[in-house]
Protein backbone atom coordinates (compact mmCIF):
# COMPACT_ATOMS: atom_id res chain seq x y z
CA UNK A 1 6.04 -31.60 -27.12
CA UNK A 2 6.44 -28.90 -29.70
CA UNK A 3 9.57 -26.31 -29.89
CA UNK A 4 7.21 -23.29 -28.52
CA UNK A 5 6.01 -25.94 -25.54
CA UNK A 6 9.32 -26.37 -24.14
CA UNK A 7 10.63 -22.52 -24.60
CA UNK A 8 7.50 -21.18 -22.97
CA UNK A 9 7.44 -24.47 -19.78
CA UNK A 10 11.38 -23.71 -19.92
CA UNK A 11 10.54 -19.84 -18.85
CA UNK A 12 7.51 -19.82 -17.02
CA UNK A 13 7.16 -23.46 -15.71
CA UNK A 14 5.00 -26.67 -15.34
CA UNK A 15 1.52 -26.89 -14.39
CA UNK A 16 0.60 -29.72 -12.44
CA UNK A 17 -2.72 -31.05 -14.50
CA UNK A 18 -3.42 -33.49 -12.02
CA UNK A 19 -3.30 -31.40 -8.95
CA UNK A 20 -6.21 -30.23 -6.95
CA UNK A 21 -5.05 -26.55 -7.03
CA UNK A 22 -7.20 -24.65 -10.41
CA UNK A 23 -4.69 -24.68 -12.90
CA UNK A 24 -5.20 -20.93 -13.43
CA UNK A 25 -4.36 -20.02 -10.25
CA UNK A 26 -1.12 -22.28 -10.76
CA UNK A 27 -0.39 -19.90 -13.94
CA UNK A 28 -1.00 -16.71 -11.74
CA UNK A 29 1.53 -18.13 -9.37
CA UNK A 30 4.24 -19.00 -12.10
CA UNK A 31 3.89 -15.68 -13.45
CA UNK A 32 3.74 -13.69 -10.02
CA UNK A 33 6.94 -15.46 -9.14
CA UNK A 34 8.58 -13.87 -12.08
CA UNK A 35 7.33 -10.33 -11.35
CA UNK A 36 8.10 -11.09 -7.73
CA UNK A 37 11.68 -12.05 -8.10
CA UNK A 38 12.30 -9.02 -10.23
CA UNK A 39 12.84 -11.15 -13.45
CA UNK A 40 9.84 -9.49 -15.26
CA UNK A 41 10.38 -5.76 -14.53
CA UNK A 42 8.36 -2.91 -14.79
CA UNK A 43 7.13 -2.59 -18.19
CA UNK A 44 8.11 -5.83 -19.48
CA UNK A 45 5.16 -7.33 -21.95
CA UNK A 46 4.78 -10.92 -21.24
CA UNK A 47 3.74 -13.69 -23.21
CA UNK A 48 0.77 -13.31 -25.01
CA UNK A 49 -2.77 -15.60 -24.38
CA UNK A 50 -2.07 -17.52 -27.30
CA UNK A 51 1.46 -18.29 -27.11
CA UNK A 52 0.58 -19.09 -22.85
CA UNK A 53 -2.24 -21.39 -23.81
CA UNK A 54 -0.04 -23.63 -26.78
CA UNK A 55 3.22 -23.53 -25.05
CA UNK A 56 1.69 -24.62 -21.56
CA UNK A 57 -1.37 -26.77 -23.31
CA UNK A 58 -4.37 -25.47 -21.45
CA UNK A 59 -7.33 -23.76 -22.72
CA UNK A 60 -7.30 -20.22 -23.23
CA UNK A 61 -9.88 -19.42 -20.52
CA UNK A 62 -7.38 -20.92 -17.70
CA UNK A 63 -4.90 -18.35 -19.39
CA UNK A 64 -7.25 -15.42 -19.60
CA UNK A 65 -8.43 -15.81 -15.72
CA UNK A 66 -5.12 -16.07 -14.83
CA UNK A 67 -4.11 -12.72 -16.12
CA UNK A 68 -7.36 -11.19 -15.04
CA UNK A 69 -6.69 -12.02 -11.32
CA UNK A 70 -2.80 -10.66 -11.59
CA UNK A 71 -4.77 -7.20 -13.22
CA UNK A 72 -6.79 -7.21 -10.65
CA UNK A 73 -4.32 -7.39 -8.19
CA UNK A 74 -2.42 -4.97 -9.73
CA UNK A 75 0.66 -6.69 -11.19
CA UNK A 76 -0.43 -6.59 -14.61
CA UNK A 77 -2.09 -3.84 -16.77
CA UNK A 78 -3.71 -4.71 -20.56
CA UNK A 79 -2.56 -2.31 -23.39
CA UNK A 80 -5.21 -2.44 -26.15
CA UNK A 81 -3.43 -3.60 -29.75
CA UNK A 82 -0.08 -3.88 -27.90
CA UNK A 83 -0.32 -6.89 -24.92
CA UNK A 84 0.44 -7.11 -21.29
CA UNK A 85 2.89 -5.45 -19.45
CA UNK A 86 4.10 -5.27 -16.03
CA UNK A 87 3.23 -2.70 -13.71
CA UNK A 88 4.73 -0.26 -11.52
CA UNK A 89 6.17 -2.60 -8.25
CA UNK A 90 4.11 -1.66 -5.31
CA UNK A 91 5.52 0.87 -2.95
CA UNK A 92 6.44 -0.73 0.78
CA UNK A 93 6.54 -0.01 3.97
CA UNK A 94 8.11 -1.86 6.81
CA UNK A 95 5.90 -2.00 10.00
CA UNK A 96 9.55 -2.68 12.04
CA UNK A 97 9.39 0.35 13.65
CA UNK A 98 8.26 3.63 14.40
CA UNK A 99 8.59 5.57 11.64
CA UNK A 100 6.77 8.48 9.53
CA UNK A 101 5.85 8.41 5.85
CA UNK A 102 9.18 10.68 4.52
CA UNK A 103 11.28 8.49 6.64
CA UNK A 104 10.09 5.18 4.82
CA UNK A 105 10.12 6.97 1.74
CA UNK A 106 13.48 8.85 2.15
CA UNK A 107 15.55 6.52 -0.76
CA UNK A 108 12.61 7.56 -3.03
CA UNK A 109 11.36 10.95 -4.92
CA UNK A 110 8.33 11.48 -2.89
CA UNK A 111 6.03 14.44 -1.33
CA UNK A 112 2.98 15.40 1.06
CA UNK A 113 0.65 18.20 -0.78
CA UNK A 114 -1.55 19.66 1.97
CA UNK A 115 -5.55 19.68 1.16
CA UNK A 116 -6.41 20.97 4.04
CA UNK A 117 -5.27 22.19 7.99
CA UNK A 118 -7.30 23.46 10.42
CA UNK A 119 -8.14 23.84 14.48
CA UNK A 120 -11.48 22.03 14.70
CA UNK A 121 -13.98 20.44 17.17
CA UNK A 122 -13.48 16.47 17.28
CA UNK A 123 -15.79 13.90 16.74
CA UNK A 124 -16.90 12.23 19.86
CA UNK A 125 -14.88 8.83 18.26
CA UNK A 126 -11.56 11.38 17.54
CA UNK A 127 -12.27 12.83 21.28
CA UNK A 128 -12.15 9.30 23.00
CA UNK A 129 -9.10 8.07 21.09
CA UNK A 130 -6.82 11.32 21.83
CA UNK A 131 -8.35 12.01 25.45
CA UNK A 132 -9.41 15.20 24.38
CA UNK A 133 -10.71 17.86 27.11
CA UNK A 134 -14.93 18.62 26.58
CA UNK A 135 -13.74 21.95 25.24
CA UNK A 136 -10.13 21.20 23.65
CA UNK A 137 -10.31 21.44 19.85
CA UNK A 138 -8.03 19.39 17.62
CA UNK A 139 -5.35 19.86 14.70
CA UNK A 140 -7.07 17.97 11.77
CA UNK A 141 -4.38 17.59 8.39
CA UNK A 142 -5.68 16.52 5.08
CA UNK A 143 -2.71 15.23 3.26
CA UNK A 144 -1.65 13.74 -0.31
CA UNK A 145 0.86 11.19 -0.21
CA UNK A 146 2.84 11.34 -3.93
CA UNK A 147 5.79 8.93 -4.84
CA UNK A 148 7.62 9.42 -8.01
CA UNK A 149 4.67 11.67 -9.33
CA UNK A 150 2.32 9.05 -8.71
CA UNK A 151 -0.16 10.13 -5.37
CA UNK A 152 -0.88 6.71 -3.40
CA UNK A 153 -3.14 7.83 -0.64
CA UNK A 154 -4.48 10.01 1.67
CA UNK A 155 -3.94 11.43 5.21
CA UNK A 156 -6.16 12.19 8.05
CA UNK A 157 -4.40 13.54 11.04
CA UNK A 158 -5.68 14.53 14.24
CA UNK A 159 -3.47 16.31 16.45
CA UNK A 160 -5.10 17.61 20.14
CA UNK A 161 -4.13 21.49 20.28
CA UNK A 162 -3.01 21.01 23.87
CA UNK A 163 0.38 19.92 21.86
CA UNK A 164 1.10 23.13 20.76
CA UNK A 165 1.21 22.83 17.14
CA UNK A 166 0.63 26.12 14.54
CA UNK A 167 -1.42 26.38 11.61
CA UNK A 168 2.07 28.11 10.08
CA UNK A 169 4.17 25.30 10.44
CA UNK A 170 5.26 23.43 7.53
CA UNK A 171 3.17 20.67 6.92
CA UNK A 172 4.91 19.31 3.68
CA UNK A 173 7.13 18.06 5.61
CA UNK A 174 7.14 14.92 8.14
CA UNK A 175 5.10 15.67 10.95
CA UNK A 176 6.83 13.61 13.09
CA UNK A 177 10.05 16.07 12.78
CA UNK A 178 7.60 18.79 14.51
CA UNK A 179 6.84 16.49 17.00
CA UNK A 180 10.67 16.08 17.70
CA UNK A 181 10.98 20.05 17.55
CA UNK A 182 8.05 20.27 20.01
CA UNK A 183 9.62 17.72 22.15
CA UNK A 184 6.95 15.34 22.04
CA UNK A 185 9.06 12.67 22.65
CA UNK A 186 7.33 9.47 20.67
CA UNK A 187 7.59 5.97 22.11
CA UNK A 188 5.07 3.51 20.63
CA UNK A 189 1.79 3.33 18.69
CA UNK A 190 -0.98 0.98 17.93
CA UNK A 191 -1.73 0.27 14.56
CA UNK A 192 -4.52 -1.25 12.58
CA UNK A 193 -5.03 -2.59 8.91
CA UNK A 194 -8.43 -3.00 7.12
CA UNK A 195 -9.67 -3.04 3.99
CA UNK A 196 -12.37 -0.54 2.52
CA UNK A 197 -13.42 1.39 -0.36
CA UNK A 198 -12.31 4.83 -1.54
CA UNK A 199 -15.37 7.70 -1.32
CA UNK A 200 -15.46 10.05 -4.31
CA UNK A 201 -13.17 13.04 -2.70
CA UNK A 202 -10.54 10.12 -2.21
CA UNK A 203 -10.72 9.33 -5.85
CA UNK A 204 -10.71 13.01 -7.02
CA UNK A 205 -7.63 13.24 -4.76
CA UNK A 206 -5.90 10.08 -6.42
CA UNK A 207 -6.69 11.72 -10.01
CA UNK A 208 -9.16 8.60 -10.67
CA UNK A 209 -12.50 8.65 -12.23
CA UNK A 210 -14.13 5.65 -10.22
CA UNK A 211 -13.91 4.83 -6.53
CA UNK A 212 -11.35 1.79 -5.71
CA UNK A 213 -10.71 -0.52 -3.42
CA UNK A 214 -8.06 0.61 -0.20
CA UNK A 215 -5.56 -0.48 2.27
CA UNK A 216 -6.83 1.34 4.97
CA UNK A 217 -3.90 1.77 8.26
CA UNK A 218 -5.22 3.25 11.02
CA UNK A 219 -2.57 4.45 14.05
CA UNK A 220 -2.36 5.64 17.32
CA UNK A 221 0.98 7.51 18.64
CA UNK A 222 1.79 7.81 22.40
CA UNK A 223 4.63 9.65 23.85
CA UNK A 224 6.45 8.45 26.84
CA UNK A 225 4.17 8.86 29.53
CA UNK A 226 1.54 7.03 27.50
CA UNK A 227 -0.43 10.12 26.21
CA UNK A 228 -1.91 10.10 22.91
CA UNK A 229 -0.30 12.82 20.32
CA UNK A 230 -1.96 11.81 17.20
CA UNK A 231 -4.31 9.51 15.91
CA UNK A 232 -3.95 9.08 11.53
CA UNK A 233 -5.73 7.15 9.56
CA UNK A 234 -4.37 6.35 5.80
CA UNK A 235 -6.49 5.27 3.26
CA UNK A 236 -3.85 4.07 0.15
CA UNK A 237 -4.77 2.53 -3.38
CA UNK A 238 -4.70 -1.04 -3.16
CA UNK A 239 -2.51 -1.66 -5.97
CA UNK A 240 0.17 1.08 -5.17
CA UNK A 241 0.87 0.31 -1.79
CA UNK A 242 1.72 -2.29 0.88
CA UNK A 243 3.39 -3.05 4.00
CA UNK A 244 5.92 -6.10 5.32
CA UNK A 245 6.34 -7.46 8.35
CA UNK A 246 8.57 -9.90 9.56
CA UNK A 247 7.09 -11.78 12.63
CA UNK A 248 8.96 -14.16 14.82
CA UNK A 249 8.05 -17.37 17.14
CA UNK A 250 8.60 -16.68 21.04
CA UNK A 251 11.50 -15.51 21.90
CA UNK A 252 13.64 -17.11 20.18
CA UNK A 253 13.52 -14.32 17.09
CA UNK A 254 13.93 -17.43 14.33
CA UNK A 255 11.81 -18.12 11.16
CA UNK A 256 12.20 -21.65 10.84
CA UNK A 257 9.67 -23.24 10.23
């Protein structure tokens, strides 16, 4: 095994060529771990195709997939003339508890920008969901979600107007701190996750030219007394965004395995 061989297996690690597993999405693995772990940072330009497919022996199509499916996913982005470097780490959210988008993203330079806010009629769906009176109308917020300058999603909110809630309030900031000034005391919500695709007002809003693929989070808050106060939906680009949640067995709140 030549000197560039061992440096590269050394600092990336071994592929298993007799392993069922594509050897591809082996190298996508090795080289996730090391964004993962925080060893390859934001910006750092990895190895190029050639030096990948001498120093691990394998052809450079198993190297170039590889890298395709990290771009793809976000991890990696191709600078013509210059290489690959490692993108921007995903912001996260932890689904642990309750908690409003300038809460989880209080350690972190981050924003709402209002698109629009107005008293409208519901949709039959949005009716259902809040347990809207025939004639009640309902609060519906447009929002931008911007983290360190970079916007990564956007917010639907329906609010019934039964809660009270002004056009003149501020709604830059969390809504959830109206709630609390309203005292509409929150207990729980249900929450859903789904995948989609971004319409062409999403993208416009994102500053993107093409549609793209979303992380779409759909909730339901209820106060106390079980009464809906707001039903949201977020629709967030799939490479800027994600959530973590720790889940554990029974009762017994352990994650052996």
């Amino acid at each position: 095994m030549g000197e560039l061989s061992k440096n590269i297996s050394m600092h990336i690690g071994q592929l298993n060529q007799n392993a069922i597993t594509p050897l591809y999405y082996q190298l996508k693995e090795l080289l996730l771990e090391k964004i993962e772990t925080g060893e390859w940072r934001e910006g750092y330009q990895i190895p190029s195709e050639s030096k990948l497919q001498d120093g691990l022996v394998v052809s450079r199509a198993t190297v170039r997939k590889a890298i395709e499916v990290l771009v793809n996913e976000g991890h990696l982005k191709k600078a013509r003339g210059k290489g690959t470097f490692v993108t921007k780490p995903k912001f996260e959210e932890n689904l642990a508890s309750l908690k409003s988008f300038t809460e989880e993203m209080a350690e972190k330079e981050s924003h709402k920008e209002i698109i629009s806010a107005e008293y409208t009629q519901p949709s039959s769906t949005i009716a259902n969901v809040l347990r809207m009176a025939p004639d009640e109308r309902v609060l519906h917020l447009v929002r931008l979600l911007v983290v360190e300058g970079l916007p990564i999603g956007v917010l639907y909110e329906y609010v019934p107007e039964r809660h009270g809630l002004s056009l003149e309030e501020d709604f830059t900031q969390s809504l959830y701190q109206i709630f609390d000034k309203k005292h509409l005391q929150m207990k729980y919500c249900n929450q859903f996750i789904e995948a989609g695709m971004a319409t062409k007002d999403e993208s416009v809003h994102m500053g993107l030219k093409r549609r793209f693929a979303t992380l779409i989070i759909k909730r339901i808050v209820y106060s106390a007394s079980d009464e809906p106060i707001q039903y949201v939906k977020g629709v967030y680009h799939f490479n800027r965004y994600r959530y973590q949640l720790k889940l554990f067995r029974g009762d017994s709140q352990s994650n052996d395995i």
